[in-house]
PDB file of N, CA and C in Angstrom:
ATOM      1  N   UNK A   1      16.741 116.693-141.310  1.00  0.00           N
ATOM      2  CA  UNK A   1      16.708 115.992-142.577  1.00  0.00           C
ATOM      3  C   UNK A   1      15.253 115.880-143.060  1.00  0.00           C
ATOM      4  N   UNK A   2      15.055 115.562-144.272  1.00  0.00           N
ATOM      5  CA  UNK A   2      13.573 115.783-144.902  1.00  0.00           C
ATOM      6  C   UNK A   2      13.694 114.598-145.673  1.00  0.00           C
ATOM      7  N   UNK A   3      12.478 113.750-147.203  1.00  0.00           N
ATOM      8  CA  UNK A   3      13.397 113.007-148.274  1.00  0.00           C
ATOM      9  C   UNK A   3      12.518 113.882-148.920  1.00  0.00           C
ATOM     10  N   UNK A   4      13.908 113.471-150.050  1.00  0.00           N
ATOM     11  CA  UNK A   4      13.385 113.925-151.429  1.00  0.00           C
ATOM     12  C   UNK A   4      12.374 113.296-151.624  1.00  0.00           C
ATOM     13  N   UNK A   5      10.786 114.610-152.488  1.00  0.00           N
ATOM     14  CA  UNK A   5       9.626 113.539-152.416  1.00  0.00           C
ATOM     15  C   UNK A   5       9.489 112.759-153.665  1.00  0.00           C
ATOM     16  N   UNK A   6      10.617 112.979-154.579  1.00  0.00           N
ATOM     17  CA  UNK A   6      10.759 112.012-155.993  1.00  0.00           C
ATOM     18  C   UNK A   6      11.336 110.850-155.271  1.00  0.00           C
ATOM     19  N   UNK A   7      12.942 110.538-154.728  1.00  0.00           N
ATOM     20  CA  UNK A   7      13.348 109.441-154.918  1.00  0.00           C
ATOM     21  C   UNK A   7      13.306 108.833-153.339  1.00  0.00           C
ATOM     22  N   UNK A   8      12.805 109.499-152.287  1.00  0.00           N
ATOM     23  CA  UNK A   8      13.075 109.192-151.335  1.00  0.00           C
ATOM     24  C   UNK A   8      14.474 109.324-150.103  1.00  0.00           C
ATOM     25  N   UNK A   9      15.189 109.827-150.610  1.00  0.00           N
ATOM     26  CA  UNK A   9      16.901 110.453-150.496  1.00  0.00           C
ATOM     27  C   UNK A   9      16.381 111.388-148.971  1.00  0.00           C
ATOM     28  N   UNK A  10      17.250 110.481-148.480  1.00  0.00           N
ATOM     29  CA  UNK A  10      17.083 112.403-147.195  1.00  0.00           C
ATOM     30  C   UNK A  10      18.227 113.541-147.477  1.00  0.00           C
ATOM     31  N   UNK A  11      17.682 114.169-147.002  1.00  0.00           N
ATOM     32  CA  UNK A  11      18.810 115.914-147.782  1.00  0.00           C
ATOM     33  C   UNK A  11      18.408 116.913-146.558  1.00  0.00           C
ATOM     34  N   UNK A  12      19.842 117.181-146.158  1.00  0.00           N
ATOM     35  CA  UNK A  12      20.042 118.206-145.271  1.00  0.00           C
ATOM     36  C   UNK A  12      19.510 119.437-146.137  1.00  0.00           C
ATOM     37  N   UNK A  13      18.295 120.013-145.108  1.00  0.00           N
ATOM     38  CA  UNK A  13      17.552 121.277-145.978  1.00  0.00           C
ATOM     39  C   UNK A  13      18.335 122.179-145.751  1.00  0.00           C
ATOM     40  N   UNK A  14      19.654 122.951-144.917  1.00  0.00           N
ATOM     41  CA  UNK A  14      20.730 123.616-145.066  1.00  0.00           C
ATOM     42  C   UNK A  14      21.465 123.120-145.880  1.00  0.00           C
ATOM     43  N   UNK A  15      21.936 122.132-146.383  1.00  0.00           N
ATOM     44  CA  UNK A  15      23.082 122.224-147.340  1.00  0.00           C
ATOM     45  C   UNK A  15      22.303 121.701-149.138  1.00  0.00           C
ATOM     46  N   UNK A  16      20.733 121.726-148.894  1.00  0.00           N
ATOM     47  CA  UNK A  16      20.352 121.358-150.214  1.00  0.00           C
ATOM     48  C   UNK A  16      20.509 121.809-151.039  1.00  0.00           C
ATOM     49  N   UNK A  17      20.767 121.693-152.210  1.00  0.00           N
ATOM     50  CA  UNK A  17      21.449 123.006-153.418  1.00  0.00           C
ATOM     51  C   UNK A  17      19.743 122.976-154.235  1.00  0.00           C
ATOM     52  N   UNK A  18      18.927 121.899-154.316  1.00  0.00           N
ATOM     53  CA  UNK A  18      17.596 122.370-154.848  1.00  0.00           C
ATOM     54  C   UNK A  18      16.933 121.958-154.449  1.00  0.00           C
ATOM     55  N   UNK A  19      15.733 122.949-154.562  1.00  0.00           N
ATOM     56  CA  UNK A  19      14.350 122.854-153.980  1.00  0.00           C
ATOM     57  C   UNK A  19      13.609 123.775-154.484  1.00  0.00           C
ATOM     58  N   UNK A  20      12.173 123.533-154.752  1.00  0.00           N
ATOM     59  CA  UNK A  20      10.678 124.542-155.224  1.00  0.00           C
ATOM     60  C   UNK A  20       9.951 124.855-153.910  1.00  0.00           C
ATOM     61  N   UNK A  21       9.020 125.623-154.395  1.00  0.00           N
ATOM     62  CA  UNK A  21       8.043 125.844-153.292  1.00  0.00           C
ATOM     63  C   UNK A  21       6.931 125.377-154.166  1.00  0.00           C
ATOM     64  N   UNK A  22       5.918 125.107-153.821  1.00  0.00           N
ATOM     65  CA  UNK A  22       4.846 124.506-154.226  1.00  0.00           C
ATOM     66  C   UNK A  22       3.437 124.742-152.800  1.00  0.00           C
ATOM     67  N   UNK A  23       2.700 125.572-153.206  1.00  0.00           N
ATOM     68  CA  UNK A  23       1.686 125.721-152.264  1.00  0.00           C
ATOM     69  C   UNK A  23       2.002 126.065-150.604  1.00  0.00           C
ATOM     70  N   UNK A  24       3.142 126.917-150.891  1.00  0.00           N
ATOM     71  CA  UNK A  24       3.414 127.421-149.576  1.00  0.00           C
ATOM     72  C   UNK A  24       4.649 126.831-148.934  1.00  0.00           C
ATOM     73  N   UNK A  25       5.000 125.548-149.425  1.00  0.00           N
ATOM     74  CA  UNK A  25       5.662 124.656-148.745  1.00  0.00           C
ATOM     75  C   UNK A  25       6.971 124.658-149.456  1.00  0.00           C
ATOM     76  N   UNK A  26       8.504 124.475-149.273  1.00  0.00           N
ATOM     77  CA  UNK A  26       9.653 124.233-149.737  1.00  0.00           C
ATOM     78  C   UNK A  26       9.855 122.682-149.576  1.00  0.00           C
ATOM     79  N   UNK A  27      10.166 121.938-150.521  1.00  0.00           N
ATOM     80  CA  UNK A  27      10.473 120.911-151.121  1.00  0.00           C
ATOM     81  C   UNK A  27      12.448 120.651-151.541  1.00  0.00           C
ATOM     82  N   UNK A  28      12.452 119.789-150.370  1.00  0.00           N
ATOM     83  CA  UNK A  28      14.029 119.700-150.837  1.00  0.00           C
ATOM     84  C   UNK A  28      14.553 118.515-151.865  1.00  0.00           C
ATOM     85  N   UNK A  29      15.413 118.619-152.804  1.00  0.00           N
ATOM     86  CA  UNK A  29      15.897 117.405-153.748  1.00  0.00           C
ATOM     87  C   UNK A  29      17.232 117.425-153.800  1.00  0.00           C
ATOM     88  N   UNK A  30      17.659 116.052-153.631  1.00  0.00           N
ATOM     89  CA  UNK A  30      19.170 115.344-153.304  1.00  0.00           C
ATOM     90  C   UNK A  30      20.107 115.881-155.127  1.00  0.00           C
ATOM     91  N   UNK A  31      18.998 115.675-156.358  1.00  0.00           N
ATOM     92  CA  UNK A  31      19.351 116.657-157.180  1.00  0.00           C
ATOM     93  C   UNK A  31      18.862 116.966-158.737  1.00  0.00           C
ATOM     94  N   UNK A  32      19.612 117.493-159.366  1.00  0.00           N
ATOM     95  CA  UNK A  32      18.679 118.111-160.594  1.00  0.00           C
ATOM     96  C   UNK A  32      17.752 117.682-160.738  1.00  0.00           C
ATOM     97  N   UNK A  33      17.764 116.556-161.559  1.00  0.00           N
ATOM     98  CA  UNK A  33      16.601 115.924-161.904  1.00  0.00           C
ATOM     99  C   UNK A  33      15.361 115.683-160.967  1.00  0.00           C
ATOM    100  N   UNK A  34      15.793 115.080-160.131  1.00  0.00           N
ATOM    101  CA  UNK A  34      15.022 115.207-158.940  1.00  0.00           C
ATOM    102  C   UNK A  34      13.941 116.337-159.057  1.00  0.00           C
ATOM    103  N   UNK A  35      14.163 117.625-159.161  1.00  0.00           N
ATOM    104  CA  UNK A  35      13.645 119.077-159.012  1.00  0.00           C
ATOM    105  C   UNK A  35      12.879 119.162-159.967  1.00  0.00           C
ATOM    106  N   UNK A  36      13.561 118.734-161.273  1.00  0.00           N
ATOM    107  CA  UNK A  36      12.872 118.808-162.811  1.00  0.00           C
ATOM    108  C   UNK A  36      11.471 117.764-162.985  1.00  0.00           C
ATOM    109  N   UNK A  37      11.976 116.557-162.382  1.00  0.00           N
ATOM    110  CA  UNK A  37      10.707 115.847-162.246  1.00  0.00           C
ATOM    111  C   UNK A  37       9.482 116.336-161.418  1.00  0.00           C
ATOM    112  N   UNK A  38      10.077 117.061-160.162  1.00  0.00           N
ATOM    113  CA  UNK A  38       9.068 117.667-159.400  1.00  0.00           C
ATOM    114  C   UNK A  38       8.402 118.891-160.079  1.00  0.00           C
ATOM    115  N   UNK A  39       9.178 119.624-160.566  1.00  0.00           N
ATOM    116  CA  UNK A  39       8.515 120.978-161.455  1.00  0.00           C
ATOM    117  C   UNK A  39       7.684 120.558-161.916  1.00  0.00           C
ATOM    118  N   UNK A  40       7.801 119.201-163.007  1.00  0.00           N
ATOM    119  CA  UNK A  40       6.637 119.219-163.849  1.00  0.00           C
ATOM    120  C   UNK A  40       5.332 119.032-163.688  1.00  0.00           C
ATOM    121  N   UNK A  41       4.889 118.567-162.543  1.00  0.00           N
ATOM    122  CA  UNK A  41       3.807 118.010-162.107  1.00  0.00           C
ATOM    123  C   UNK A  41       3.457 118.107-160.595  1.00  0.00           C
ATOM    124  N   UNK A  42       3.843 118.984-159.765  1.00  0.00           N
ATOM    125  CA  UNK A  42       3.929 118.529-158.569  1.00  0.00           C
ATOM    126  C   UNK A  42       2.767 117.982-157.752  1.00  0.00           C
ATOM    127  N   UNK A  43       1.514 118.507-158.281  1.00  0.00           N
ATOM    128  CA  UNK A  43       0.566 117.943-158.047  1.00  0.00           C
ATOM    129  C   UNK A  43       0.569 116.365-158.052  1.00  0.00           C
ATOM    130  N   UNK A  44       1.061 115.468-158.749  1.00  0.00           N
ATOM    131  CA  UNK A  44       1.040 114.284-158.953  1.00  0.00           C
ATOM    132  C   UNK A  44       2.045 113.293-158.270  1.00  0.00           C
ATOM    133  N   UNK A  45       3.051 114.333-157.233  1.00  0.00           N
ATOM    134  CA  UNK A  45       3.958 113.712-156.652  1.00  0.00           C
ATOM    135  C   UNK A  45       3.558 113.748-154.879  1.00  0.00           C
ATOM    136  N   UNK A  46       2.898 114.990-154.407  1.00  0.00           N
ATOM    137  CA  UNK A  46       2.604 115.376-153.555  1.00  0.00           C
ATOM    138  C   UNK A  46       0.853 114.565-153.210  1.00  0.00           C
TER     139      UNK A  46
END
């Protein structure tokens, strides 16, 4: 398990339906929005 780094959510990284990569690294999110918030900025979440 990992959390989502927007809401804090843990998410099985096998059954996550989204996630980015960002600087090498895969980023898992519990969901859409989640991802969309991370796209935009990830610098500012990380």
């Amino acid at each position: 398990m990992v959390k989502d780094p927007i809401c804090g959510m843990n998410v099985e990284e096998k059954a996550a339906g989204f996630k980015s990569t960002y600087q090498g690294k895969i980023y898992y999110f519990c969901s859409p929005s989640c991802k969309e918030d991370f796209d935009k900025a990830p610098s500012k979440v990380i």
